[in-house]
PDB file of N, CA and C in Angstrom:
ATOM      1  N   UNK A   1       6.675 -19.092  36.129  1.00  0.00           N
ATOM      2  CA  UNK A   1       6.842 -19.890  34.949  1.00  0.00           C
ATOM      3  C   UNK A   1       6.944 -18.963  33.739  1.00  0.00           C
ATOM      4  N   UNK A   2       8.178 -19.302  33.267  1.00  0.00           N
ATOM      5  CA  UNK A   2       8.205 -18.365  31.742  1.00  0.00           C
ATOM      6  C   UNK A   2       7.045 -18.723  30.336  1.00  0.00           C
ATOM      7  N   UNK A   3       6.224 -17.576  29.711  1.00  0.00           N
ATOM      8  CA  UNK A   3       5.792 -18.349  28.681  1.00  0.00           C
ATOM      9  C   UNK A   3       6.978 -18.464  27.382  1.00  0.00           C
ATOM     10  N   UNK A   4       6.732 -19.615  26.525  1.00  0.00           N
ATOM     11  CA  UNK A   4       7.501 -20.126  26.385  1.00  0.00           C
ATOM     12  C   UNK A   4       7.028 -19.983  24.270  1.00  0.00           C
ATOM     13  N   UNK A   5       5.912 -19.210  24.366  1.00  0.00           N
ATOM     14  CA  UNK A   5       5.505 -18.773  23.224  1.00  0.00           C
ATOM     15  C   UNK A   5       6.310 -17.330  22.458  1.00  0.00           C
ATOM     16  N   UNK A   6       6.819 -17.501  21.492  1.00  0.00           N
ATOM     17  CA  UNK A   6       7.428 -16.225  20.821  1.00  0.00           C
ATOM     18  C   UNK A   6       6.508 -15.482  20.093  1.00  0.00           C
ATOM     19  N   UNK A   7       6.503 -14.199  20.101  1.00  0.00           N
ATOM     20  CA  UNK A   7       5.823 -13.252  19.417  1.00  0.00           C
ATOM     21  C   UNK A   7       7.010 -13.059  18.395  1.00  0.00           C
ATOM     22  N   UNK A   8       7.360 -12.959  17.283  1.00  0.00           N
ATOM     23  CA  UNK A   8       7.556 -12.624  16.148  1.00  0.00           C
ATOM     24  C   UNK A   8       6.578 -12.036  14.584  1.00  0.00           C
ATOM     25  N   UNK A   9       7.584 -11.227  13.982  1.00  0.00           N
ATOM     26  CA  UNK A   9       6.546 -11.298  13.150  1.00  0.00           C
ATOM     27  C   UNK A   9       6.476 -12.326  11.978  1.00  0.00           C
ATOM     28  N   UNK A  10       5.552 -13.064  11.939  1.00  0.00           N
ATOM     29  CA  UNK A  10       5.343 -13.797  10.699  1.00  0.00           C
ATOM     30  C   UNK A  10       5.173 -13.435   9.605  1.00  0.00           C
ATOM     31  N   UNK A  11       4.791 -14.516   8.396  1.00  0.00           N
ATOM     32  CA  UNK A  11       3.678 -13.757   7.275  1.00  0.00           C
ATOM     33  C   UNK A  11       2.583 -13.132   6.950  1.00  0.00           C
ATOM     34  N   UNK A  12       2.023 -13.721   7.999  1.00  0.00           N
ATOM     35  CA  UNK A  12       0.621 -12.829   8.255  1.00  0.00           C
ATOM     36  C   UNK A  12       1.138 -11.369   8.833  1.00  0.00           C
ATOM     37  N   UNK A  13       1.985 -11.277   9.661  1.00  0.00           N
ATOM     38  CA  UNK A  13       2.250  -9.612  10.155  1.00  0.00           C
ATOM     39  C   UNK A  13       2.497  -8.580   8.812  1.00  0.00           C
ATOM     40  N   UNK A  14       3.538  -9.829   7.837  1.00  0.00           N
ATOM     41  CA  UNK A  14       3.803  -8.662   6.807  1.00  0.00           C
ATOM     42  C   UNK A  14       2.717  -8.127   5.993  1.00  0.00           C
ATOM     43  N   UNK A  15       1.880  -9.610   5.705  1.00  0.00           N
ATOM     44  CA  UNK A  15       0.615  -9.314   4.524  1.00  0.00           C
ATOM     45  C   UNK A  15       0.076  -7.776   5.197  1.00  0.00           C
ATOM     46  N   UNK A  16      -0.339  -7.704   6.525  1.00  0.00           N
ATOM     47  CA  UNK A  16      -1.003  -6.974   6.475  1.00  0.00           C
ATOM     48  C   UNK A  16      -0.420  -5.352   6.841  1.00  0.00           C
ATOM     49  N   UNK A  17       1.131  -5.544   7.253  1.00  0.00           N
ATOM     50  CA  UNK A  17       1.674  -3.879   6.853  1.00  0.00           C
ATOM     51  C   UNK A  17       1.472  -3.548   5.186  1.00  0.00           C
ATOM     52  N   UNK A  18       1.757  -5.198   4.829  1.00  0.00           N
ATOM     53  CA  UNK A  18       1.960  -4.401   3.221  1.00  0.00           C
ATOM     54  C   UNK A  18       0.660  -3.718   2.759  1.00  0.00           C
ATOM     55  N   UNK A  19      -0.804  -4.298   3.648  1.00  0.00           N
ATOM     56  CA  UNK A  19      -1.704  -3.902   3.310  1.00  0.00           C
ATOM     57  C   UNK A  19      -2.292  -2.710   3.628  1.00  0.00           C
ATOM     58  N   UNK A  20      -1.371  -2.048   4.677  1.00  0.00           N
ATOM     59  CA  UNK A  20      -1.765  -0.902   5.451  1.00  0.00           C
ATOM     60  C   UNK A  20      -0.717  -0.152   4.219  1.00  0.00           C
ATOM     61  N   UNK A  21       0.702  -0.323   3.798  1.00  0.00           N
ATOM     62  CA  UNK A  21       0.836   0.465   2.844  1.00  0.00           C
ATOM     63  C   UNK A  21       0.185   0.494   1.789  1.00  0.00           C
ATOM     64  N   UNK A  22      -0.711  -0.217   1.449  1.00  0.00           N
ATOM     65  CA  UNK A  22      -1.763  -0.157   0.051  1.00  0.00           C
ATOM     66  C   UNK A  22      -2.323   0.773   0.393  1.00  0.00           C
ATOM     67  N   UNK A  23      -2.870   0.878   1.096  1.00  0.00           N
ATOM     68  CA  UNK A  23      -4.159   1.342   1.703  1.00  0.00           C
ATOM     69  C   UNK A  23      -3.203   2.967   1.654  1.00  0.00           C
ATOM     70  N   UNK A  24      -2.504   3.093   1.991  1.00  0.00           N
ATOM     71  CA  UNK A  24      -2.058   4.728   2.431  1.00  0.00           C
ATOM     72  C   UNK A  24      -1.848   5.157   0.878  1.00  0.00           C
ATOM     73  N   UNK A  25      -1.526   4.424   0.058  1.00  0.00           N
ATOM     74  CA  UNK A  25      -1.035   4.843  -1.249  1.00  0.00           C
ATOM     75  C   UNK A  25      -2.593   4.974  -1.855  1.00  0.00           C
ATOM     76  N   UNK A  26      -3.480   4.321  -1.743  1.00  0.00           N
ATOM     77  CA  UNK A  26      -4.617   4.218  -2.378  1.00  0.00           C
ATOM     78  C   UNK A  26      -5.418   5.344  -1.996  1.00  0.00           C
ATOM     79  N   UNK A  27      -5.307   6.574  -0.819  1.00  0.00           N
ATOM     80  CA  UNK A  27      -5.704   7.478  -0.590  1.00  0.00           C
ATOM     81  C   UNK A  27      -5.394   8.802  -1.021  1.00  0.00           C
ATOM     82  N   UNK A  28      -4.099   9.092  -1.631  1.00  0.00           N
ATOM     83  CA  UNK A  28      -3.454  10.083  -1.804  1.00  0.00           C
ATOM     84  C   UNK A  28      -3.739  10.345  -3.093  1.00  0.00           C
ATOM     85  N   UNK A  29      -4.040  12.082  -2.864  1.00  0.00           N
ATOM     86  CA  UNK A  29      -5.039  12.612  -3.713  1.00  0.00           C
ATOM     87  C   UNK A  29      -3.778  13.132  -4.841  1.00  0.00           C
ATOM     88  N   UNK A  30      -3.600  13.383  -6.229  1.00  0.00           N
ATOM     89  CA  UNK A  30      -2.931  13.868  -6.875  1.00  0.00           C
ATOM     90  C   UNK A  30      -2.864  15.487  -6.348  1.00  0.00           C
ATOM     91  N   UNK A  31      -3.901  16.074  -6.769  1.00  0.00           N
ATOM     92  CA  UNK A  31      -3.995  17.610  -6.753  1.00  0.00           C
ATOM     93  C   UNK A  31      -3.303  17.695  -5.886  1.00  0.00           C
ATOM     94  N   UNK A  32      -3.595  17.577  -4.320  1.00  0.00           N
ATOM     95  CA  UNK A  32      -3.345  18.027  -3.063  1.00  0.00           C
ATOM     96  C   UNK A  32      -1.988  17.861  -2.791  1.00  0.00           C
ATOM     97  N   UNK A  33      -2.029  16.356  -3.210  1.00  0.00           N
ATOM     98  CA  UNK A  33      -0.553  16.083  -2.457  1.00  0.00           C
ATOM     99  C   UNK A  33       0.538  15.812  -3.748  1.00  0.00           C
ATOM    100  N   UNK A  34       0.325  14.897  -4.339  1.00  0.00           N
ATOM    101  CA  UNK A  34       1.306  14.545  -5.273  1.00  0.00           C
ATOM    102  C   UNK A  34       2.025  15.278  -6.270  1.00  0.00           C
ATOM    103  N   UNK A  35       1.011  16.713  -7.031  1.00  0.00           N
ATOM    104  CA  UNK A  35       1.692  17.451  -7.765  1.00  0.00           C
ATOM    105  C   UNK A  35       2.023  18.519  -7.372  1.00  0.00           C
ATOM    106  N   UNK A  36       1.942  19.286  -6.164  1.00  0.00           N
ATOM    107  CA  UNK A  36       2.808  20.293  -5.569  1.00  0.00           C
ATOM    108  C   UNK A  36       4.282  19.587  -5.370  1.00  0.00           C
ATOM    109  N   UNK A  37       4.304  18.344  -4.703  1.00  0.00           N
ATOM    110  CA  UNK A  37       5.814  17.594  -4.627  1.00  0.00           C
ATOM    111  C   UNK A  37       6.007  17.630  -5.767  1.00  0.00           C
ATOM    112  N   UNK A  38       5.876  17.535  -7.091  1.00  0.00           N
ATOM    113  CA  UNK A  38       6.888  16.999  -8.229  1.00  0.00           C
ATOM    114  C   UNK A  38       6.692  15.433  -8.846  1.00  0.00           C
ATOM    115  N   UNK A  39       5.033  14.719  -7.935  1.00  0.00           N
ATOM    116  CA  UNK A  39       5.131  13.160  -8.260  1.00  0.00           C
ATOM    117  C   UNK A  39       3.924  12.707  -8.344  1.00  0.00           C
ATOM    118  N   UNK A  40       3.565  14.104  -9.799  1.00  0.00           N
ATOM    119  CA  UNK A  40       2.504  13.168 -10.781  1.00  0.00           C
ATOM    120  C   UNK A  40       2.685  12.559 -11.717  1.00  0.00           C
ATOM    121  N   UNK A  41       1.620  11.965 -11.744  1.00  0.00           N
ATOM    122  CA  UNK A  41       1.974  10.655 -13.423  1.00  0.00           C
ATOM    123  C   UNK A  41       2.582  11.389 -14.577  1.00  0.00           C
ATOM    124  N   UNK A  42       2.231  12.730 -15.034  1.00  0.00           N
ATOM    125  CA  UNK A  42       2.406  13.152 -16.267  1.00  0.00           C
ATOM    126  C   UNK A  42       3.967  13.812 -16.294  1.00  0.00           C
ATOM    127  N   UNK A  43       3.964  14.517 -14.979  1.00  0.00           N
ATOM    128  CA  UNK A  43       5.685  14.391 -14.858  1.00  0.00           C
ATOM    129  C   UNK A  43       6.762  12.882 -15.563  1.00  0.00           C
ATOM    130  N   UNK A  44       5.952  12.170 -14.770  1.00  0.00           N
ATOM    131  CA  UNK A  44       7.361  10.712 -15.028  1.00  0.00           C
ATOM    132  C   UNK A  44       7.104   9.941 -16.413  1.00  0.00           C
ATOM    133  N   UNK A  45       5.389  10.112 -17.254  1.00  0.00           N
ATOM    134  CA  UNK A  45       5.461   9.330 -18.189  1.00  0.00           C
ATOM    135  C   UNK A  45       5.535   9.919 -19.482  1.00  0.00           C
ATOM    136  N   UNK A  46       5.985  11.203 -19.324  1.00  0.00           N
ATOM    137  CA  UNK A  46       6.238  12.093 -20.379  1.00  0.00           C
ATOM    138  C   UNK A  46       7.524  11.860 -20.941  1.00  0.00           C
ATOM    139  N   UNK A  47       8.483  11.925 -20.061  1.00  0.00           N
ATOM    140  CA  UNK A  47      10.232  12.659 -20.105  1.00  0.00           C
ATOM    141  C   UNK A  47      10.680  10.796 -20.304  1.00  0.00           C
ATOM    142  N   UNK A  48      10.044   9.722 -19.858  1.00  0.00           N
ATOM    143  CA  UNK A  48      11.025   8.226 -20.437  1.00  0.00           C
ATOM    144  C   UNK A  48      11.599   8.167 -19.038  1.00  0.00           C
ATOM    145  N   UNK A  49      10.950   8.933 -17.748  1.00  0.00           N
ATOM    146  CA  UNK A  49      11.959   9.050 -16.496  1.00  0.00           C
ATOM    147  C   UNK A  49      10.924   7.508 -15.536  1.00  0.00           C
ATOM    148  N   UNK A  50      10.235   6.832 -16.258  1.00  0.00           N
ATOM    149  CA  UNK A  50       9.597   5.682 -15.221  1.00  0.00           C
ATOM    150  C   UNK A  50      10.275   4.681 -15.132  1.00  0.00           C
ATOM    151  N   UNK A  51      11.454   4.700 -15.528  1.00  0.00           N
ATOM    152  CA  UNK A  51      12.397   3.425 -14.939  1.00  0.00           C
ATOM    153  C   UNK A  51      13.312   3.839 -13.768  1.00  0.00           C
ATOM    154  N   UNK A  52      13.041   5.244 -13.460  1.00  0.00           N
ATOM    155  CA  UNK A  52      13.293   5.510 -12.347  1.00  0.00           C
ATOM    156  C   UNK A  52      12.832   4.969 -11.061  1.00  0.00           C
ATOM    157  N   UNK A  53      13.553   4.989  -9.893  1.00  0.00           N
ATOM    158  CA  UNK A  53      12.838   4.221  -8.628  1.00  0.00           C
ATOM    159  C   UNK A  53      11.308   5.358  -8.170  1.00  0.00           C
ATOM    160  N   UNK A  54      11.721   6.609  -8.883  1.00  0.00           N
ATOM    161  CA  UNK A  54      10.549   7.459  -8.626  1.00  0.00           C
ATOM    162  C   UNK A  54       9.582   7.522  -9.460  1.00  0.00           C
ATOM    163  N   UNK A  55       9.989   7.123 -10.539  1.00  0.00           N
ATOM    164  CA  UNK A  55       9.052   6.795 -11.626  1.00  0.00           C
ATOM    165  C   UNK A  55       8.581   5.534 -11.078  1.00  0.00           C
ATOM    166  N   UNK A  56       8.844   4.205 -10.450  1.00  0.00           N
ATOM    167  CA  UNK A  56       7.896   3.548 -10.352  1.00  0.00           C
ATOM    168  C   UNK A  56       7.322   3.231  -9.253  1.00  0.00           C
ATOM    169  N   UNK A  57       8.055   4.278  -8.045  1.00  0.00           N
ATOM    170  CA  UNK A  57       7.154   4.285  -7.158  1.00  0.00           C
ATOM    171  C   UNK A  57       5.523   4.829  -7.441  1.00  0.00           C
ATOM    172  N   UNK A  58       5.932   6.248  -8.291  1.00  0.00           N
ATOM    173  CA  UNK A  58       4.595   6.748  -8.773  1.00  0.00           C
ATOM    174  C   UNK A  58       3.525   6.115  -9.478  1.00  0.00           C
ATOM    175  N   UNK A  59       4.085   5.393 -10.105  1.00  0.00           N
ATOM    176  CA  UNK A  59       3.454   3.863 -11.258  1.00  0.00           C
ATOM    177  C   UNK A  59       2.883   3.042 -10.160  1.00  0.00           C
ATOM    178  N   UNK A  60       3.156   2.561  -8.951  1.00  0.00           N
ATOM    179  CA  UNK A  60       3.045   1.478  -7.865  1.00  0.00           C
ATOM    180  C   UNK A  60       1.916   2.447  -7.056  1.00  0.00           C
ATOM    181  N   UNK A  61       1.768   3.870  -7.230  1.00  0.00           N
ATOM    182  CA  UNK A  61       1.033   4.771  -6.127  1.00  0.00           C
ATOM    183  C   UNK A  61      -0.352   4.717  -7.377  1.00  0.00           C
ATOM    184  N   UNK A  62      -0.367   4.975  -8.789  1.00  0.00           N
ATOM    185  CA  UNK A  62      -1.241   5.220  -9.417  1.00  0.00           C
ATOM    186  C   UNK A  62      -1.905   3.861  -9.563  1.00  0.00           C
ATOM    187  N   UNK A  63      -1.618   2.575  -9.869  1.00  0.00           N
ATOM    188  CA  UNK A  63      -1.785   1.310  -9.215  1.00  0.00           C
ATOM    189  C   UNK A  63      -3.037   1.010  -8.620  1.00  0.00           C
ATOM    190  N   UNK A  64      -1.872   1.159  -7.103  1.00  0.00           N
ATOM    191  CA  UNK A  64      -3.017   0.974  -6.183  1.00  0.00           C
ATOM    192  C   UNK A  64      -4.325   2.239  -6.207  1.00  0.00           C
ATOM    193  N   UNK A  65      -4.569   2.939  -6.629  1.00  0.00           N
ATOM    194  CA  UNK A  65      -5.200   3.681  -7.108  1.00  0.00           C
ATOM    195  C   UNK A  65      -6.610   3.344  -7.541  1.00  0.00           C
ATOM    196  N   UNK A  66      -6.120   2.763  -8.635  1.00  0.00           N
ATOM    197  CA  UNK A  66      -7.025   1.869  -9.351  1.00  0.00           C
ATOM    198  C   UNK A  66      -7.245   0.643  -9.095  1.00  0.00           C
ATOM    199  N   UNK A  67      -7.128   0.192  -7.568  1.00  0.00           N
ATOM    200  CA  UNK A  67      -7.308  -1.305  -7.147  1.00  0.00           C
ATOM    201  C   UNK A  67      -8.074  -0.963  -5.899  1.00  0.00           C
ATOM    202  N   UNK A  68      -8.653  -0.346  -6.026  1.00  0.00           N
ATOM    203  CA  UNK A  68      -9.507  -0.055  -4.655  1.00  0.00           C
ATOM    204  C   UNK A  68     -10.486  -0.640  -4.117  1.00  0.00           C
ATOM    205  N   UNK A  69     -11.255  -1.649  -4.937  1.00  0.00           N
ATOM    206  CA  UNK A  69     -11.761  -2.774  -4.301  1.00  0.00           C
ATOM    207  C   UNK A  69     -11.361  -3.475  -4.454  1.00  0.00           C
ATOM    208  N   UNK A  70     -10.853  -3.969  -4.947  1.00  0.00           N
ATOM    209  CA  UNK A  70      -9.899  -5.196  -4.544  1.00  0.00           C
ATOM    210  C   UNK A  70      -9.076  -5.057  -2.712  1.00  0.00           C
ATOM    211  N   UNK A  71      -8.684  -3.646  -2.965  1.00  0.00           N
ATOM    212  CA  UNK A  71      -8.161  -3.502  -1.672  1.00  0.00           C
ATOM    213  C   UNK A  71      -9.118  -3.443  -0.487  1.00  0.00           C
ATOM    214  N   UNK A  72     -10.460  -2.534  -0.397  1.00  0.00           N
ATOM    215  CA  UNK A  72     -11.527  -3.129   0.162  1.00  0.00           C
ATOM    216  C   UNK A  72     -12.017  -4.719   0.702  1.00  0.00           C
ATOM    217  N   UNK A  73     -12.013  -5.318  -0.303  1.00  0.00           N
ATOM    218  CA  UNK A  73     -12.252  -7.002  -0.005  1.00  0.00           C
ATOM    219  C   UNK A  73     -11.322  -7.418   0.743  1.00  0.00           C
ATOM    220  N   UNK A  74      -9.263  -7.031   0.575  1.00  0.00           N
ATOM    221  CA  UNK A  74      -8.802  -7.295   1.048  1.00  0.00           C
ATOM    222  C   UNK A  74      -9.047  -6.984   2.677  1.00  0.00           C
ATOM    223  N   UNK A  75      -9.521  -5.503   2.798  1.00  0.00           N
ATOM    224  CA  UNK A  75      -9.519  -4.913   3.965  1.00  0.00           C
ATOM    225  C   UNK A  75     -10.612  -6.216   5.152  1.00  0.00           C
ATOM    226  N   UNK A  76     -11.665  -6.041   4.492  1.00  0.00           N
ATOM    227  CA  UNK A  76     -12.667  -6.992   4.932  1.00  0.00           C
ATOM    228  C   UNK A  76     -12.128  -8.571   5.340  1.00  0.00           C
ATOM    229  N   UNK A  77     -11.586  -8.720   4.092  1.00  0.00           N
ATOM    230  CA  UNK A  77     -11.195 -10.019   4.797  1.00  0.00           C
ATOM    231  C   UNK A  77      -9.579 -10.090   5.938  1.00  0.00           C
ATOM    232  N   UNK A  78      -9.397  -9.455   6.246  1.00  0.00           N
ATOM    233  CA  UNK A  78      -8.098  -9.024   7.339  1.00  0.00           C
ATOM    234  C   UNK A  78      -9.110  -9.028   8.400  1.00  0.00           C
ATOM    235  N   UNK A  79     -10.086  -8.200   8.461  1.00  0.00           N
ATOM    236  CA  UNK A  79     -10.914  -7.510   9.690  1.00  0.00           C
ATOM    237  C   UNK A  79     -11.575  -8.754  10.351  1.00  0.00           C
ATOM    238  N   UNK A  80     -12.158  -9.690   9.513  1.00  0.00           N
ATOM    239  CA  UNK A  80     -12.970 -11.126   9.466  1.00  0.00           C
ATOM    240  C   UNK A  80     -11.703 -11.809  10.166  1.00  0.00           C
ATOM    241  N   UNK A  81     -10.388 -12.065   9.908  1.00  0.00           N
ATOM    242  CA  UNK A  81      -9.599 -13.206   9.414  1.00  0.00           C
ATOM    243  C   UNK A  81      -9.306 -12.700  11.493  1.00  0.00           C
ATOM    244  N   UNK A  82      -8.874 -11.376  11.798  1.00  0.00           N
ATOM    245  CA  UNK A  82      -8.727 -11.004  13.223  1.00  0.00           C
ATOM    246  C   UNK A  82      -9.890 -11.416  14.305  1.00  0.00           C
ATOM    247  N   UNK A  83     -11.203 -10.734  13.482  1.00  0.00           N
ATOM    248  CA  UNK A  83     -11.852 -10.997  14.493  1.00  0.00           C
ATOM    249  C   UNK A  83     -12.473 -12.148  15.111  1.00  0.00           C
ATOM    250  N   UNK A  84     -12.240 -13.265  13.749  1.00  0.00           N
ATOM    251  CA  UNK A  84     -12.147 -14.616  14.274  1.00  0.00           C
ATOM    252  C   UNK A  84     -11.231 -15.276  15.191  1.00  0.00           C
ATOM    253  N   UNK A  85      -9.802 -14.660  15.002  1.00  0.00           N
ATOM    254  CA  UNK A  85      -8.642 -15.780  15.385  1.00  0.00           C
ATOM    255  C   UNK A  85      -8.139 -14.868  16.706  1.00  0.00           C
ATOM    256  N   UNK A  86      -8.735 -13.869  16.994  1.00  0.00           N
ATOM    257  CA  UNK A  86      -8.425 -13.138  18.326  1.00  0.00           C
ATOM    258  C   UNK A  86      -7.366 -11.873  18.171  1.00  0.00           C
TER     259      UNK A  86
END
């Protein structure tokens, strides 16, 4: 007998890649990583270059940055929301 249930990804699949990309952006250290590449804040908000897609990726990385509990709570409630529903 075939099952007859589809695995796709839903909304819930995306919420929580998008939340795993929060989460990766919310770790990354300036010193280490971001200003040897060329993609610290003071680079892009100096020169008028943040309407760039790199300028606001960096804007979207400094962000989540500063949303870190918020992203926490989010984390928690993902972890809750799984380990209830299987």
């Amino acid at each position: 007998m075939q099952d007859t249930k589809r695995e796709g990804m839903g909304l819930w699949t995306l919420l929580e890649g998008l939340l795993l990309i929060a989460n990766s952006f919310a770790i990354l250290n300036e010193d280490r990583f971001l200003a040897p590449r060329g993609w610290s804040f003071s680079e892009v908000s100096g020169g008028g270059r943040a309407k760039t897609l790199k300028g606001q990726l960096i804007g979207v990385i400094y962000a989540t940055q500063y949303l870190r509990v918020p992203l926490i709570v989010l984390n928690l409630t993902t972890i809750l929301v799984k380990l209830v529903s299987g």
